[in-house]
Every structure is written in structure tokens, then in C-alpha cells.
N, C-alpha and C. Protein backbone atom coordinates (compact mmCIF):
# COMPACT_ATOMS: atom_id res chain seq x y z
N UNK A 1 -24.20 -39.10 49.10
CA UNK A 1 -24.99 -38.38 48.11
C UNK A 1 -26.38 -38.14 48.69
N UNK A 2 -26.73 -37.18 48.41
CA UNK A 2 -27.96 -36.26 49.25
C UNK A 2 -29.36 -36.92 47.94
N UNK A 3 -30.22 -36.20 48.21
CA UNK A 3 -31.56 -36.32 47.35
C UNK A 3 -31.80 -35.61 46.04
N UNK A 4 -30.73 -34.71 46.00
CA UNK A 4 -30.59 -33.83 44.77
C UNK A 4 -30.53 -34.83 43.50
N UNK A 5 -30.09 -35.44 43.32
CA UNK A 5 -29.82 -36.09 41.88
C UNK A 5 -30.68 -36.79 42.00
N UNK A 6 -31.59 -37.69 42.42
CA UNK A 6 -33.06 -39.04 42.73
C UNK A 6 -33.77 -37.22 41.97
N UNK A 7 -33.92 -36.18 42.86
CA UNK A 7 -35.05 -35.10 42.24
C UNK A 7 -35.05 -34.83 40.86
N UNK A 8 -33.46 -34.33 40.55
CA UNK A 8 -33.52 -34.05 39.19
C UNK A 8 -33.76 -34.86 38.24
N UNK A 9 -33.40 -36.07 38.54
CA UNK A 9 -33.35 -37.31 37.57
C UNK A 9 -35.43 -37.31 37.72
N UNK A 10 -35.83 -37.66 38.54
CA UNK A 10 -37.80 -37.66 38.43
C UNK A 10 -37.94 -36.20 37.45
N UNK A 11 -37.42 -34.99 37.61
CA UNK A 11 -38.14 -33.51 36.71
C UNK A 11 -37.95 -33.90 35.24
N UNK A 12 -36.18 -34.40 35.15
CA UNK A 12 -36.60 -34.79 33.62
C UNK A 12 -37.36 -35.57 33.35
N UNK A 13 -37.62 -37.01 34.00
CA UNK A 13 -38.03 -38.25 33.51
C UNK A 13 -39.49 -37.32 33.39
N UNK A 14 -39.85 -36.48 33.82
CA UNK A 14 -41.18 -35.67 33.48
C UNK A 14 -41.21 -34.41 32.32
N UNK A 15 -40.34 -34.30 32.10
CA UNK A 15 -39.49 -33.15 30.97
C UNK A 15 -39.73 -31.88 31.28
N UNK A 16 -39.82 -31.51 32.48
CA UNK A 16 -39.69 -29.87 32.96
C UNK A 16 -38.73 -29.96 33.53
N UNK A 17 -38.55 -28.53 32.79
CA UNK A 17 -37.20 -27.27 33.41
C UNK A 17 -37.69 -26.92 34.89
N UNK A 18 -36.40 -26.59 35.05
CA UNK A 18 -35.81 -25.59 36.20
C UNK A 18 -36.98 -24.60 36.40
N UNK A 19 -37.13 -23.59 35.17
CA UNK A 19 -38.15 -22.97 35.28
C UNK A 19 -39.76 -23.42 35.63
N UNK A 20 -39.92 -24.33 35.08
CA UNK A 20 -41.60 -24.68 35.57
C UNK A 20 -41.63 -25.25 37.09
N UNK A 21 -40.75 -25.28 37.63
CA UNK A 21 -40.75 -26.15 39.30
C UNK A 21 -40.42 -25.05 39.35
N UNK A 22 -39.54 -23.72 39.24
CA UNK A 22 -39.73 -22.09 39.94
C UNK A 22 -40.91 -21.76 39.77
N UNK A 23 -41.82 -21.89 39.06
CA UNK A 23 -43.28 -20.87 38.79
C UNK A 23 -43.69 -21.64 39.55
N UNK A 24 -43.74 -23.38 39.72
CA UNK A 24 -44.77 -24.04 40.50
C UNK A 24 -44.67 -23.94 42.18
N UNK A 25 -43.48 -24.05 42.93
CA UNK A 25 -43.17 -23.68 43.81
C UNK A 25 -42.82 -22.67 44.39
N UNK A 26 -42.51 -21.29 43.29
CA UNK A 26 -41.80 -20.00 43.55
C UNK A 26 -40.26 -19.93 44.37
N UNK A 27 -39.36 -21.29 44.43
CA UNK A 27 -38.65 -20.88 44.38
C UNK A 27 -37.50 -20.97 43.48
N UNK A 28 -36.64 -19.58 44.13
CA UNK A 28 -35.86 -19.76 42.84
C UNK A 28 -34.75 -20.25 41.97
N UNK A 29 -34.38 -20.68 40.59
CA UNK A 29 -34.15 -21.17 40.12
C UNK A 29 -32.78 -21.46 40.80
N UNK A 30 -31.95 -20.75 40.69
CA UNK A 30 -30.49 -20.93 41.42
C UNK A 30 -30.83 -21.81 42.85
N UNK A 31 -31.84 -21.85 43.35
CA UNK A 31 -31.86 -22.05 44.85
C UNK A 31 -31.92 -23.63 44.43
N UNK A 32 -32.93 -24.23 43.07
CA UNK A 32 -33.35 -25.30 42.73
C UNK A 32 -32.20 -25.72 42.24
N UNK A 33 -30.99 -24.91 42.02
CA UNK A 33 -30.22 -25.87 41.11
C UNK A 33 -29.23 -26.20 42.24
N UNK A 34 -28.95 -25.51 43.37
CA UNK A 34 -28.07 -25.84 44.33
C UNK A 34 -29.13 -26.97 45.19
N UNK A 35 -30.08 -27.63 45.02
CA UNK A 35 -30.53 -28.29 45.86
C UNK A 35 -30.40 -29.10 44.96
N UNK A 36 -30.85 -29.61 43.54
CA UNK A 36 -30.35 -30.42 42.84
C UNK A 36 -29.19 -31.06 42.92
N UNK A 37 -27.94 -30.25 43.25
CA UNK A 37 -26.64 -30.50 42.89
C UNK A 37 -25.66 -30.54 44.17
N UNK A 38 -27.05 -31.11 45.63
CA UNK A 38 -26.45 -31.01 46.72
C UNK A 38 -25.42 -30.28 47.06
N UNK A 39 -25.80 -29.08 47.02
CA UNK A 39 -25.02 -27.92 47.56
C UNK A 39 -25.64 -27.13 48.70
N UNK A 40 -26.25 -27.39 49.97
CA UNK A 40 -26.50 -26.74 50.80
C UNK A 40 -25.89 -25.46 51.37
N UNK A 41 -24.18 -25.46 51.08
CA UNK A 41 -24.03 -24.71 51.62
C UNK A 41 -24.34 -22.87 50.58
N UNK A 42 -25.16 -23.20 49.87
CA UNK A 42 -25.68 -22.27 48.73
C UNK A 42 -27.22 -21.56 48.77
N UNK A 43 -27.48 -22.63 49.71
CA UNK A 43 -28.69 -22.04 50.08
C UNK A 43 -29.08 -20.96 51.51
N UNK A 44 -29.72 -20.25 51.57
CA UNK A 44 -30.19 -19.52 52.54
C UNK A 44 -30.08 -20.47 54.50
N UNK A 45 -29.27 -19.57 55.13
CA UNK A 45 -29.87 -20.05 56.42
C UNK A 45 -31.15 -19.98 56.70
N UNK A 46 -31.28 -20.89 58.08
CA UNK A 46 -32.88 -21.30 58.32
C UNK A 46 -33.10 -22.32 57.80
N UNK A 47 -34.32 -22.56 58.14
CA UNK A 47 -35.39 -23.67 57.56
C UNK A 47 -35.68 -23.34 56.27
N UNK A 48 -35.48 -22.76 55.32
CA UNK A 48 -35.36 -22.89 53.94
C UNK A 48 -35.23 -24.08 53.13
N UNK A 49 -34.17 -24.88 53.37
CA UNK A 49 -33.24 -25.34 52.54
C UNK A 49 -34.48 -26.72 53.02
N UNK A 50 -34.87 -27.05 53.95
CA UNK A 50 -35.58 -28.05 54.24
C UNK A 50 -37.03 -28.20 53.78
N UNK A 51 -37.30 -27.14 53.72
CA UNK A 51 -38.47 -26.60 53.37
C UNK A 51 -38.79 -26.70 51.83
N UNK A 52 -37.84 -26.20 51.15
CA UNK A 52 -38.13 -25.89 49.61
C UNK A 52 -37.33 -27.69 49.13
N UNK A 53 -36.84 -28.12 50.07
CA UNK A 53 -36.72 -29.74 49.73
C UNK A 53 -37.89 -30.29 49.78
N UNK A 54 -38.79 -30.56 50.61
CA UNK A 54 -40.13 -30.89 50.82
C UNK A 54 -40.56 -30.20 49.66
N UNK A 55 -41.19 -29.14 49.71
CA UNK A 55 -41.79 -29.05 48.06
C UNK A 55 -41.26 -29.58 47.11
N UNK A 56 -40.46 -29.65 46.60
CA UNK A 56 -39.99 -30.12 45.05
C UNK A 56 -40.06 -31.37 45.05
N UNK A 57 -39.73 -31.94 46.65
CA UNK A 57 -40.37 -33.92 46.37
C UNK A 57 -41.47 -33.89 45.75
N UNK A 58 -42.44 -32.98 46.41
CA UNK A 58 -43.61 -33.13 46.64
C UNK A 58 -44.18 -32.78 44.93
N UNK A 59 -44.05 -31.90 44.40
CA UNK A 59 -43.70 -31.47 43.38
C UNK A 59 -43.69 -32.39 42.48
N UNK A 60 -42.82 -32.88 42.19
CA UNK A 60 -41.90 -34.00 41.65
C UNK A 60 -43.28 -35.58 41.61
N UNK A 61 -43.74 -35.91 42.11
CA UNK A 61 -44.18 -36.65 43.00
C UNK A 61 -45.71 -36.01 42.21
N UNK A 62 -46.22 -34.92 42.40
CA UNK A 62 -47.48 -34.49 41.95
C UNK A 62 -47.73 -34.13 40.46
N UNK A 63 -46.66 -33.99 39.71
CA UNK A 63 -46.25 -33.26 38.82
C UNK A 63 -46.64 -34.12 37.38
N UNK A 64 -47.88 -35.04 37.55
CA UNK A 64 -47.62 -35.89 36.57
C UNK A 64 -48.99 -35.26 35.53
N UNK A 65 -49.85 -34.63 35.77
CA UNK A 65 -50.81 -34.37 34.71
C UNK A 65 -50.35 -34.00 33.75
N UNK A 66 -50.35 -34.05 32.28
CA UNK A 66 -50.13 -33.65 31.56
C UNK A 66 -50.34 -31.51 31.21
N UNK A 67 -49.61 -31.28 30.92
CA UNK A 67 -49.43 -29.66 30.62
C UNK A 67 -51.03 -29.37 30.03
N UNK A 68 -51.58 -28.35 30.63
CA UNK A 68 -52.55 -27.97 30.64
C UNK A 68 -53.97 -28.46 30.83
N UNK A 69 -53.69 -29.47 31.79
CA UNK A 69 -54.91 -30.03 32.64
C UNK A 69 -54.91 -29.45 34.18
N UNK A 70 -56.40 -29.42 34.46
CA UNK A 70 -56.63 -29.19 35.81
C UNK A 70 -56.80 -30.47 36.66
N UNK A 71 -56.05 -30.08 37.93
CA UNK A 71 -56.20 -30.62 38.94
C UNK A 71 -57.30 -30.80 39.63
N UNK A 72 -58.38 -31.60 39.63
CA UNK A 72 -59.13 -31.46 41.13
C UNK A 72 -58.47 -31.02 42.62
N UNK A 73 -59.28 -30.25 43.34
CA UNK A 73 -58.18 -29.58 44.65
C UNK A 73 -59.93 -30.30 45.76
């Protein structure tokens, strides 16, 4: 078992959709749900699939302010 299910299981335990990790990362939703549901072979050749894994950890991981607070950058 890949990292897909540890990710999805952290988005709910945060209660965003599919959709708010597409607006936050831009990618897209189908792409998030085949990485969720360890399906690589669904995703784009290339460095993609590695790539948009790293974000959504990362994501996932950053994602804790409450809805409509700013971040210090």
C-alpha cells in the first residue's frame, strides 16, 4: 500500500474536499483522486505523479489554519 490512503485519511481528518486541495495546489481533481487511491498507472507520464505527491503531503501537512485566515509567508 502506497501513501494514498495515510493522505486522504490527514484531508478529511482536516475536512476538505477534493476540491479545496485542487484550487490549493491546481491539480486536478481526478489526478488527486488517482493518487489517493494509489493508482499511478492513471496519472500522467513524467515527473508528475511525483511531483503533485510532494505537494499534497506538503499540503496536507500545511493545511491546518483555519478557513479564512492568513498565512504569514
Amino acid at each position: 500500500m502506497g501513501q494514498g490512503p495515510a493522505i486522504r485519511a490527514r484531508r478529511l481528518a482536516l475536512g476538505r474536499s477534493l476540491e479545496d486541495v485542487s484550487a490549493a495546489t491546481r491539480i486536478p481533481v481526478q489526478h488527486l483522486e488517482s493518487l489517493e487511491e494509489d493508482r499511478p498507472e492513471d496519472l500522467p507520464a513524467g515527473p508528475y505523479a511525483a511531483v503533485w505527491l510532494r505537494a499534497v503531503r506538503r499540503w496536507t501537512m500545511t493545511a491546518i489554519a483555519p478557513r479564512g485566515c492568513r498565512r504569514n509567508r
